[in-house]
C-alpha atoms as a PDB file:
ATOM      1  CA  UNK A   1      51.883 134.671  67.651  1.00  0.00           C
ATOM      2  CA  UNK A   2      49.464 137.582  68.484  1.00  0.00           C
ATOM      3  CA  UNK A   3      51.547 140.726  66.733  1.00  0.00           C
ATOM      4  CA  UNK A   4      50.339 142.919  69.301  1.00  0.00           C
ATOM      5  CA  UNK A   5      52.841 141.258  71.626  1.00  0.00           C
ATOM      6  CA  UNK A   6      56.133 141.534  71.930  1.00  0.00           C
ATOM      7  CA  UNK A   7      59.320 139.414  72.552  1.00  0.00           C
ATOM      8  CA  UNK A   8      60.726 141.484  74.970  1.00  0.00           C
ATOM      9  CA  UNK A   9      58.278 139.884  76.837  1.00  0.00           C
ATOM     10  CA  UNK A  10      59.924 136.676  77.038  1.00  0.00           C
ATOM     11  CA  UNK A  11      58.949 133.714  74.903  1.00  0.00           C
ATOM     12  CA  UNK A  12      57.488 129.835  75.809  1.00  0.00           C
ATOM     13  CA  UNK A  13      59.687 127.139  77.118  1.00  0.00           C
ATOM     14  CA  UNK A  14      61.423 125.481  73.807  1.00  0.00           C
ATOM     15  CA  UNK A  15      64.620 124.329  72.423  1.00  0.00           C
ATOM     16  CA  UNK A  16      67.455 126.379  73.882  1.00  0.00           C
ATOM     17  CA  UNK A  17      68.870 128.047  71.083  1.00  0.00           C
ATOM     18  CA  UNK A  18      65.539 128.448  68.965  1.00  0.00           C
ATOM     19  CA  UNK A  19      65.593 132.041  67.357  1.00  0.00           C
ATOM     20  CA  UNK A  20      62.489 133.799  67.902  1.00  0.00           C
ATOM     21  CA  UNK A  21      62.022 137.077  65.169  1.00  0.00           C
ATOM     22  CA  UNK A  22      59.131 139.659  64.726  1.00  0.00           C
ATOM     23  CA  UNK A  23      58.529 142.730  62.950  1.00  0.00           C
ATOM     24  CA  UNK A  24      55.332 144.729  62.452  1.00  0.00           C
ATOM     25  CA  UNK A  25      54.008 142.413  59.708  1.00  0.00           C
ATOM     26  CA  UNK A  26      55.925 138.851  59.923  1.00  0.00           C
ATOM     27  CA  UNK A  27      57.104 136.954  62.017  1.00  0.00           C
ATOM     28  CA  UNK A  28      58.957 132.979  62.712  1.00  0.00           C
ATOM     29  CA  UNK A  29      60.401 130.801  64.530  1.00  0.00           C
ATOM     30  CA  UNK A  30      63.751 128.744  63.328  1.00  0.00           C
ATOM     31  CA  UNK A  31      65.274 126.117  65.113  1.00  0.00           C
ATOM     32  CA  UNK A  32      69.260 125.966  66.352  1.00  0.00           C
ATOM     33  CA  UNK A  33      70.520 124.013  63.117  1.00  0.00           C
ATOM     34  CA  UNK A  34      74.061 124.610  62.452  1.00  0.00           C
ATOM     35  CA  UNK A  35      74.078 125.816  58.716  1.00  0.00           C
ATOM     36  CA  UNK A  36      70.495 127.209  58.896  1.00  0.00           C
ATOM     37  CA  UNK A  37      70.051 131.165  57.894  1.00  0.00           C
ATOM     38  CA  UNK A  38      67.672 132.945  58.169  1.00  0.00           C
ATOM     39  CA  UNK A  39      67.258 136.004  55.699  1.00  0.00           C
ATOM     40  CA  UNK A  40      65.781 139.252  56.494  1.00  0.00           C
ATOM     41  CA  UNK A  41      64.351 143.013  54.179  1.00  0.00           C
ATOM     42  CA  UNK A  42      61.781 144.403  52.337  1.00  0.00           C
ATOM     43  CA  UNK A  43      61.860 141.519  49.898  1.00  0.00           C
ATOM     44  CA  UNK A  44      59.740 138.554  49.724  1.00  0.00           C
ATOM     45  CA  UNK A  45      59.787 134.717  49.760  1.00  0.00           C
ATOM     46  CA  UNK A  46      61.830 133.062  48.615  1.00  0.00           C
ATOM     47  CA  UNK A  47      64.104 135.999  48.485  1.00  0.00           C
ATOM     48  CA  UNK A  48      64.118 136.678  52.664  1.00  0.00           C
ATOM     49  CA  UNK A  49      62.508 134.759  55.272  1.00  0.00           C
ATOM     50  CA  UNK A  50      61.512 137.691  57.159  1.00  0.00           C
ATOM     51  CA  UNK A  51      60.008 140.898  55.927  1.00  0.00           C
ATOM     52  CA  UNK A  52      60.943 144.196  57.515  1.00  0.00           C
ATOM     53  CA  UNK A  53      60.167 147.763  56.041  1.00  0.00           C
ATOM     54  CA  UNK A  54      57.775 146.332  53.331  1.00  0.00           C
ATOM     55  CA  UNK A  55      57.150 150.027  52.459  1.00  0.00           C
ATOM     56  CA  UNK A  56      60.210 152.032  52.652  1.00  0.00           C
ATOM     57  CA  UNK A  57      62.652 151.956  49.634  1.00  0.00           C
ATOM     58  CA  UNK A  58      66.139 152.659  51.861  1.00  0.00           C
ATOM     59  CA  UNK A  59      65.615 149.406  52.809  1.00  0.00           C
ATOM     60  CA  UNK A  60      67.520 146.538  50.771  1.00  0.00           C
ATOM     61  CA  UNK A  61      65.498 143.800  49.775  1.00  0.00           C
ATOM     62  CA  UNK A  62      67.536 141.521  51.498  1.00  0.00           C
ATOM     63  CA  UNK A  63      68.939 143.253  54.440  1.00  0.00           C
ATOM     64  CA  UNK A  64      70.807 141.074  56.677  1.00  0.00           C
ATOM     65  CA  UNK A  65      70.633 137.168  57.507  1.00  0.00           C
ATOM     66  CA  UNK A  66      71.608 135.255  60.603  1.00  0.00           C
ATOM     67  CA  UNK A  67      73.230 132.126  60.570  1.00  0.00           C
ATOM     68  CA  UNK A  68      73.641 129.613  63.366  1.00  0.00           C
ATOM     69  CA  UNK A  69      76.770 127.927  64.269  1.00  0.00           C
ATOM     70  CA  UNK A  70      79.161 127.374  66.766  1.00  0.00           C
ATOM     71  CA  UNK A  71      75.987 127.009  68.703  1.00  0.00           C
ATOM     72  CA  UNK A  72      75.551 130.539  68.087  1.00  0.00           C
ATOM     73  CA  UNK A  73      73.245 132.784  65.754  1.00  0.00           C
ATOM     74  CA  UNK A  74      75.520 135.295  63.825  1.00  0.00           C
ATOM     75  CA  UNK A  75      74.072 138.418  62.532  1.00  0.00           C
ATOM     76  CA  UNK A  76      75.404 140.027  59.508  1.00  0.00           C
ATOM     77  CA  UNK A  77      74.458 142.871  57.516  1.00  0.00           C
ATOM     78  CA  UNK A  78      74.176 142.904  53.992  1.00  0.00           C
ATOM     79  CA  UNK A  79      72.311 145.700  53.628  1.00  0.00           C
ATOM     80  CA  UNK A  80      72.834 149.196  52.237  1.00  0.00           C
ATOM     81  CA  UNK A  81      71.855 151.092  55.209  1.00  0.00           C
ATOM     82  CA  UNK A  82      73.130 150.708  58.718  1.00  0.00           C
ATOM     83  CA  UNK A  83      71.498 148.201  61.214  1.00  0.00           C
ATOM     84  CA  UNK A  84      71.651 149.701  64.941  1.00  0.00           C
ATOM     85  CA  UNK A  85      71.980 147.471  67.876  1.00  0.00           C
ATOM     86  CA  UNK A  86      71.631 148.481  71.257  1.00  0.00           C
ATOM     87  CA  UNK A  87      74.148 151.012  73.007  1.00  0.00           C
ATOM     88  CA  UNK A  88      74.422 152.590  69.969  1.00  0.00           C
ATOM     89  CA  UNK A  89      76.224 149.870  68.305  1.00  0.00           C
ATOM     90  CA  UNK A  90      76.248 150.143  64.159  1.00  0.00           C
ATOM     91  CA  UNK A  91      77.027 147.280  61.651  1.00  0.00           C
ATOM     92  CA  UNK A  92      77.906 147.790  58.179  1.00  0.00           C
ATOM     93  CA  UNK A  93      78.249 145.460  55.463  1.00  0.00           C
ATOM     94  CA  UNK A  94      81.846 145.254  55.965  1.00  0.00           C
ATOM     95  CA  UNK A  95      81.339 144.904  59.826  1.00  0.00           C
ATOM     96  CA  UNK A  96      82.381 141.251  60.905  1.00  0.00           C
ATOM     97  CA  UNK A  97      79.424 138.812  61.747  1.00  0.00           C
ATOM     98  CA  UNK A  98      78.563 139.057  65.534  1.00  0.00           C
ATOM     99  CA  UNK A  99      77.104 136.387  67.711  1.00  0.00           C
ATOM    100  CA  UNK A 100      73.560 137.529  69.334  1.00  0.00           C
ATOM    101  CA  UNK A 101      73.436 136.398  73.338  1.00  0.00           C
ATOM    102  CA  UNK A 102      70.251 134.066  74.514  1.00  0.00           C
ATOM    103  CA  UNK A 103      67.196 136.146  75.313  1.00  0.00           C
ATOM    104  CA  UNK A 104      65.962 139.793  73.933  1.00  0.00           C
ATOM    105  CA  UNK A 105      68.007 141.587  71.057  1.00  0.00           C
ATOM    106  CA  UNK A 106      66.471 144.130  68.958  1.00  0.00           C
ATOM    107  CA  UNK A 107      67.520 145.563  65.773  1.00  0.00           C
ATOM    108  CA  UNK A 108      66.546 148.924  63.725  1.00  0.00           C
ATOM    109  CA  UNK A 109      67.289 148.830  60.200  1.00  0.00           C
ATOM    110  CA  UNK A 110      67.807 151.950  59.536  1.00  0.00           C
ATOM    111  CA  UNK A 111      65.248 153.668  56.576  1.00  0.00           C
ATOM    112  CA  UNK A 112      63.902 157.108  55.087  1.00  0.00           C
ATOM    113  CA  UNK A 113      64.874 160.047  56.891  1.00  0.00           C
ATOM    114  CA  UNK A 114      64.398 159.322  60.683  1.00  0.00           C
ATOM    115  CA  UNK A 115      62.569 156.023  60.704  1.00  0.00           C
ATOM    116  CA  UNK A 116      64.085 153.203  62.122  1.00  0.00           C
ATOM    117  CA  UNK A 117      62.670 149.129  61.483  1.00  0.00           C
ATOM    118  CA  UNK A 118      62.219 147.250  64.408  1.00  0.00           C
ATOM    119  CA  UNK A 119      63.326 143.952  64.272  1.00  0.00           C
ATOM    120  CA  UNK A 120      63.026 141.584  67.392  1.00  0.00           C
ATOM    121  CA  UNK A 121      65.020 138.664  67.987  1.00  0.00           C
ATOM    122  CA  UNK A 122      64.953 135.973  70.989  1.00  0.00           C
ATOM    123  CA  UNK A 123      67.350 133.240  71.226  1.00  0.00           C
ATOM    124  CA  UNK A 124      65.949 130.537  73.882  1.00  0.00           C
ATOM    125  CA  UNK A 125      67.905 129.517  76.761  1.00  0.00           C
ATOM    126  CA  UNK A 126      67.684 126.519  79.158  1.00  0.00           C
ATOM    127  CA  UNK A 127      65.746 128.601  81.757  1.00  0.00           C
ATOM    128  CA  UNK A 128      62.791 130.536  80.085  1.00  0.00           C
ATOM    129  CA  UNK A 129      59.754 130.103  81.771  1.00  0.00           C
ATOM    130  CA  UNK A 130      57.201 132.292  78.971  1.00  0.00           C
ATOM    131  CA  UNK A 131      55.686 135.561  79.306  1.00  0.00           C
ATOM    132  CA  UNK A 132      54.926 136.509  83.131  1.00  0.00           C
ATOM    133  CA  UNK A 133      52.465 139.091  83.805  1.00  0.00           C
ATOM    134  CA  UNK A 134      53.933 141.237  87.016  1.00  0.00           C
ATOM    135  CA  UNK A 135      51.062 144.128  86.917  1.00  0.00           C
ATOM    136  CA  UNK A 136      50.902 143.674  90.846  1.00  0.00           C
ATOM    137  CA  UNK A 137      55.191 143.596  91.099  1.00  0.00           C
ATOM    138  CA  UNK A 138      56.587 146.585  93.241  1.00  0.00           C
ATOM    139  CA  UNK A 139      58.415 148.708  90.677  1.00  0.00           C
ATOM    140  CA  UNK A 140      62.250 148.103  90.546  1.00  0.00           C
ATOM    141  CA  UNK A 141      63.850 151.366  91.448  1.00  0.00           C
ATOM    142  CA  UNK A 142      66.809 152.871  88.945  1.00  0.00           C
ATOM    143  CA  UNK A 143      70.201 151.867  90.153  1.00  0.00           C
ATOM    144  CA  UNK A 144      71.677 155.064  90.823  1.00  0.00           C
ATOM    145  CA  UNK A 145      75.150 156.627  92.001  1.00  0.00           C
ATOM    146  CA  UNK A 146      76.194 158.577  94.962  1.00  0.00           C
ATOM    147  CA  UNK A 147      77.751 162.156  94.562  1.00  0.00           C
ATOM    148  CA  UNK A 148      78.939 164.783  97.088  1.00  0.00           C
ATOM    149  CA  UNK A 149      77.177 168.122  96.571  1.00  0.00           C
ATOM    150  CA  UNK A 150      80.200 169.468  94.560  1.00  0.00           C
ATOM    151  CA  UNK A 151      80.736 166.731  92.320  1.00  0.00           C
ATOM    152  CA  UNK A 152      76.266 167.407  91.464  1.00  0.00           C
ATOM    153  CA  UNK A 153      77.002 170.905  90.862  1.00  0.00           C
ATOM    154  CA  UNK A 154      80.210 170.067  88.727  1.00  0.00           C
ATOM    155  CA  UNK A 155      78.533 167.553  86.475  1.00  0.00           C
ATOM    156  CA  UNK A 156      74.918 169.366  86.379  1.00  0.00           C
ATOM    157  CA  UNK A 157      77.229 172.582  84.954  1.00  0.00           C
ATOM    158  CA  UNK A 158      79.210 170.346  82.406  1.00  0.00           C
ATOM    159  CA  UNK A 159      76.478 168.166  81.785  1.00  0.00           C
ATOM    160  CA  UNK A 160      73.708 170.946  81.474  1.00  0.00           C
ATOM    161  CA  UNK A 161      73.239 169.946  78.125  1.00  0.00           C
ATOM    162  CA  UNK A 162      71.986 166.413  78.831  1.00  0.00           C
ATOM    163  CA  UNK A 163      69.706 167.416  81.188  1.00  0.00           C
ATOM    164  CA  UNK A 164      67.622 169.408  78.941  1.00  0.00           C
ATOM    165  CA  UNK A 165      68.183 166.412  76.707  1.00  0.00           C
ATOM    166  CA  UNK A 166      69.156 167.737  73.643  1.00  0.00           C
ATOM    167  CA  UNK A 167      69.881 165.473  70.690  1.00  0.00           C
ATOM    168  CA  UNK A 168      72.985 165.210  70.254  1.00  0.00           C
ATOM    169  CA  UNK A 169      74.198 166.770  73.655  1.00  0.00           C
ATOM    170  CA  UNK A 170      78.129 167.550  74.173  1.00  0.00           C
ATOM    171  CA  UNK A 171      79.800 168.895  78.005  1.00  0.00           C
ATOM    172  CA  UNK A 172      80.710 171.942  78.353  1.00  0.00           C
ATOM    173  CA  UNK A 173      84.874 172.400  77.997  1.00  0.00           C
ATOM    174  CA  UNK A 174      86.368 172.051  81.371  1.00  0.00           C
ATOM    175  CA  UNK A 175      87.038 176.480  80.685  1.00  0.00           C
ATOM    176  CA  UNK A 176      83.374 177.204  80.212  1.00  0.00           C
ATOM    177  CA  UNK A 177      82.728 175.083  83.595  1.00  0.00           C
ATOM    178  CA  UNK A 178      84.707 176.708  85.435  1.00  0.00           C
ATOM    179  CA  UNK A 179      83.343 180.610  84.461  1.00  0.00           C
ATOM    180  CA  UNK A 180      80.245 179.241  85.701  1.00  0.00           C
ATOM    181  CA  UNK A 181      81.154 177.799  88.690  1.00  0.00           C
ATOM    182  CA  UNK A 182      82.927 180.936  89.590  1.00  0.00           C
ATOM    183  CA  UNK A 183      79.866 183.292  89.317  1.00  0.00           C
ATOM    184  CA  UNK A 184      77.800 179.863  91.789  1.00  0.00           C
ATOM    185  CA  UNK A 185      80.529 179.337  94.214  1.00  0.00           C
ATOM    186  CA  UNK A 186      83.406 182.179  94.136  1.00  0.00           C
ATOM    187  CA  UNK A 187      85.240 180.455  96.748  1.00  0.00           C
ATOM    188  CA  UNK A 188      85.517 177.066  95.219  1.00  0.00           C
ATOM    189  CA  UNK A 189      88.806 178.047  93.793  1.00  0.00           C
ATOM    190  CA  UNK A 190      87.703 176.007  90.120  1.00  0.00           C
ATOM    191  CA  UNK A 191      90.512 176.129  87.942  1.00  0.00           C
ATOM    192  CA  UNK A 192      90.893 173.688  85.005  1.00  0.00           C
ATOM    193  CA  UNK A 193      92.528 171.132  86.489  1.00  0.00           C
ATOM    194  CA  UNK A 194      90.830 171.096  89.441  1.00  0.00           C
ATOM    195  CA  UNK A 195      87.770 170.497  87.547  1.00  0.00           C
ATOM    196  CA  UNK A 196      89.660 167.775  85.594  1.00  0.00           C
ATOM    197  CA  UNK A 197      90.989 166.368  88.787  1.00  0.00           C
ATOM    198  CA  UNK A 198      87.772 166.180  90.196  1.00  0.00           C
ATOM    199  CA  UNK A 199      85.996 164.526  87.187  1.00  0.00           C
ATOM    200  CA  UNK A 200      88.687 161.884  86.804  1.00  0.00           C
ATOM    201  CA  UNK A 201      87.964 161.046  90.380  1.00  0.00           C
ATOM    202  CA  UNK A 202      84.144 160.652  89.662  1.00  0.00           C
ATOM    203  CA  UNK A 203      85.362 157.691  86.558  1.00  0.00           C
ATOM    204  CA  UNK A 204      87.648 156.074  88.820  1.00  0.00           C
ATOM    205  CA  UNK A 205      85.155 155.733  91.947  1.00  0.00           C
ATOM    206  CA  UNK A 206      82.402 154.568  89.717  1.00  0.00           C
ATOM    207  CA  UNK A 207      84.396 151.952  87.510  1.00  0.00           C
ATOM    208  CA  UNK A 208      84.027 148.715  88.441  1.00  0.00           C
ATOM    209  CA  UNK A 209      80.144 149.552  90.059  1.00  0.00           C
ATOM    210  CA  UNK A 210      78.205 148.161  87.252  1.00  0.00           C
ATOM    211  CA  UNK A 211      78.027 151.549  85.450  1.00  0.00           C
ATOM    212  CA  UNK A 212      77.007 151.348  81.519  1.00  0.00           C
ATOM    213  CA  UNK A 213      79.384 152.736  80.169  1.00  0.00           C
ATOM    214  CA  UNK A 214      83.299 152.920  79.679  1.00  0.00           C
ATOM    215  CA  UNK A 215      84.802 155.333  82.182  1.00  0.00           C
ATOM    216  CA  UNK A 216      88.835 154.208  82.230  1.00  0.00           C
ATOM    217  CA  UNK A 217      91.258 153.586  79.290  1.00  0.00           C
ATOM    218  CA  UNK A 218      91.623 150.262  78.412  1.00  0.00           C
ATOM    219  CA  UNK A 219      95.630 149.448  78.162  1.00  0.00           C
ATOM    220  CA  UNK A 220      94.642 146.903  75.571  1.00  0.00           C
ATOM    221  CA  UNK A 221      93.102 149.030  72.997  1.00  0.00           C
ATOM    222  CA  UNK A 222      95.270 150.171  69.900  1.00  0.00           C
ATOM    223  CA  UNK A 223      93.081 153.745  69.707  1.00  0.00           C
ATOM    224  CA  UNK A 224      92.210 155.054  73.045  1.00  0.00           C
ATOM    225  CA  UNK A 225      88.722 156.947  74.072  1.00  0.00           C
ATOM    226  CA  UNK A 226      89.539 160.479  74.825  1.00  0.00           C
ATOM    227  CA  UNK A 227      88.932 162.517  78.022  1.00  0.00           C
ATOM    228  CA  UNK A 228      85.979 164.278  76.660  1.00  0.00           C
ATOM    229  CA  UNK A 229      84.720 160.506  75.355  1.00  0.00           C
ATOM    230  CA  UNK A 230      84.868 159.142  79.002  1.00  0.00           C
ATOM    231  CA  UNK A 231      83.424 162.200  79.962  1.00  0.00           C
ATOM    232  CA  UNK A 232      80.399 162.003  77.494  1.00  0.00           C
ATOM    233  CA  UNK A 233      79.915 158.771  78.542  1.00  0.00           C
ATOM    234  CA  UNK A 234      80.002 159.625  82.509  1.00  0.00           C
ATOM    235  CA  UNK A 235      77.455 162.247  81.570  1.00  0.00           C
ATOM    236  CA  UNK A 236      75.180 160.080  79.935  1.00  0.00           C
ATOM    237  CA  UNK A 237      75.374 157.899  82.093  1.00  0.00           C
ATOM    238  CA  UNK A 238      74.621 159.499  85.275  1.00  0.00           C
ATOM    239  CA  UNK A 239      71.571 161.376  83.230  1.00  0.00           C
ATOM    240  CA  UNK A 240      70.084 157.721  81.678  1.00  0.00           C
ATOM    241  CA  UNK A 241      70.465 156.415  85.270  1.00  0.00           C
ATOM    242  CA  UNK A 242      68.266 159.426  86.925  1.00  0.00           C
ATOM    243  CA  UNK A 243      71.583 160.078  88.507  1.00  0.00           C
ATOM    244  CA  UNK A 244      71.471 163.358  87.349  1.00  0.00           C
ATOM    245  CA  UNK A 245      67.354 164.719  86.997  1.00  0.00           C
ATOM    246  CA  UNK A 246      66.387 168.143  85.153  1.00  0.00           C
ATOM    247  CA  UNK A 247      65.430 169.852  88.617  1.00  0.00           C
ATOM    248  CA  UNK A 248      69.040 169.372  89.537  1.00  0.00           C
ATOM    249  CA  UNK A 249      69.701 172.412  86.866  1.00  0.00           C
ATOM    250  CA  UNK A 250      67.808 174.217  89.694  1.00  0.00           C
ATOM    251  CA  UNK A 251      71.160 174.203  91.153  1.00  0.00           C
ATOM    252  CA  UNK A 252      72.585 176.997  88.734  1.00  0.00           C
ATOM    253  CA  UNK A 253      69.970 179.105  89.605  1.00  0.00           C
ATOM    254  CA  UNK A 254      71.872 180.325  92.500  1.00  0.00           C
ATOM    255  CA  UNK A 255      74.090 182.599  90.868  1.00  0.00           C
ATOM    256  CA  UNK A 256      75.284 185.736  92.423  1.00  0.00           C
ATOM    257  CA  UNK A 257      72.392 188.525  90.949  1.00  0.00           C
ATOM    258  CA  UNK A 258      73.523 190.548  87.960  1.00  0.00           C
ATOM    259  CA  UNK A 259      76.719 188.270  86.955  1.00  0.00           C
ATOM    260  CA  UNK A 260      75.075 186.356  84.268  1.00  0.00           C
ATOM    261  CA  UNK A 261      76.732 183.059  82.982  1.00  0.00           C
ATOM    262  CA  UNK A 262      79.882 183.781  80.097  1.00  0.00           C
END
């Protein structure tokens, strides 16, 4: 394999169930055997089968291993540090294995300071066809969500934050909103719990569409999200889909001269 490729690419017609696994210096290719593991970290042979973070001494020298059965690979960290998966999903060492799906999965193993080590995993399925160059494809536009011009303003005010994409962004209390939306639209009557009303409306509409993230309770989960969870994750959301776009802060520009925001 070229290492200037990479498997999110896709990978050639073979076995379904063959893990594919890359990092910047190694790479292999293990077939579905039930009992087979394969052993990844900044170790070397025989000690892991994959080496990841050769340089960085956070990194265990055997970090995590996946094993295949139940006609599954199982990931499991044995690691020190955290391994990330995507949404934002941690394992620990005391996290339960978890089965990988068929196609692209990657992993950061987390390091020093801010770096992350990419590791990138393919299981084969029955239908993979290889890399397919699509330079001449029309782009695929962002699935986005429709919102009624006071349901924009709303979440552009609560979810101001996002939109400048700060690192670790947070809404604005449902309070804070409405002092703002007061000095942009005085007769919008924005109270609370018409804001919350409103918002709640927004989850409920959009459940159920294919949006990434959790918007309702779940009745069957022992500890609930919170409000301002499902509302972090609305924000996000809207923002990651283009939804939401930093002109639309424009839209707070129209506030009544000489009332500045509280």
């Amino acid at each position: 394999m070229s290492f200037s490729a990479s498997l999110a690419r896709g990978v050639a017609p073979t076995t379904p169930g063959t893990l594919h696994a890359r990092t910047v210096t190694a790479d292999l290719c293990a077939p579905p055997r039930t009992g087979l593991t394969v052993r990844f970290g900044r170790g070397e042979r025989p000690e892991v089968d994959l080496e990841v973070g050769v340089d960085d001494l956070r990194v265990s020298r055997r970090h995590g291993e996946l094993t295949y059965r139940q006609g599954q690979w199982w990931l499991r960290n044995t690691g020190r540090q955290l391994v990330r998966l995507p949404r934002g999903r941690m394992m620990h060492t005391s996290t339960e294995p978890i089965p990988l799906t068929t196609g692209y999965t990657p992993l950061f193993v987390r390091g020093s300071g801010y770096r992350e080590h990419l590791i990138e995993l393919y299981v084969a399925d029955h239908d993979d066809q290889g890399p397919v160059s699509r330079r001449r494809a029309e782009t695929l536009r962002p699935e986005t969500w429709a919102l009624d011009d006071d349901e924009r303003l709303l979440l552009v005010v609560l979810g101001q934050r996002y939109l400048l994409y700060e690192e670790d962004p947070r809404p604005l209390t449902y309070s804070m909103a409405a002092r703002q939306l007061v000095h942009l639209r005085p007769d919008g009557n924005w109270t609370d719990r018409r804001i919350e009303h409103r918002i709640e409306a927004v989850r409920k509409r959009l459940h159920g569409t294919g949006f990434r993230y959790q918007l309702l309770h779940d009745p069957s989960e022992e500890r609930r999200p919170s409000d301002n969870r499902l509302l972090h994750n609305l924000l996000k959301g809207l923002v990651e889909s283009t939804t939401l776009v930093p002109p639309d802060l424009n839209l707070m520009d129209e506030a009544p001269a000489g009332q500045p925001y509280p």
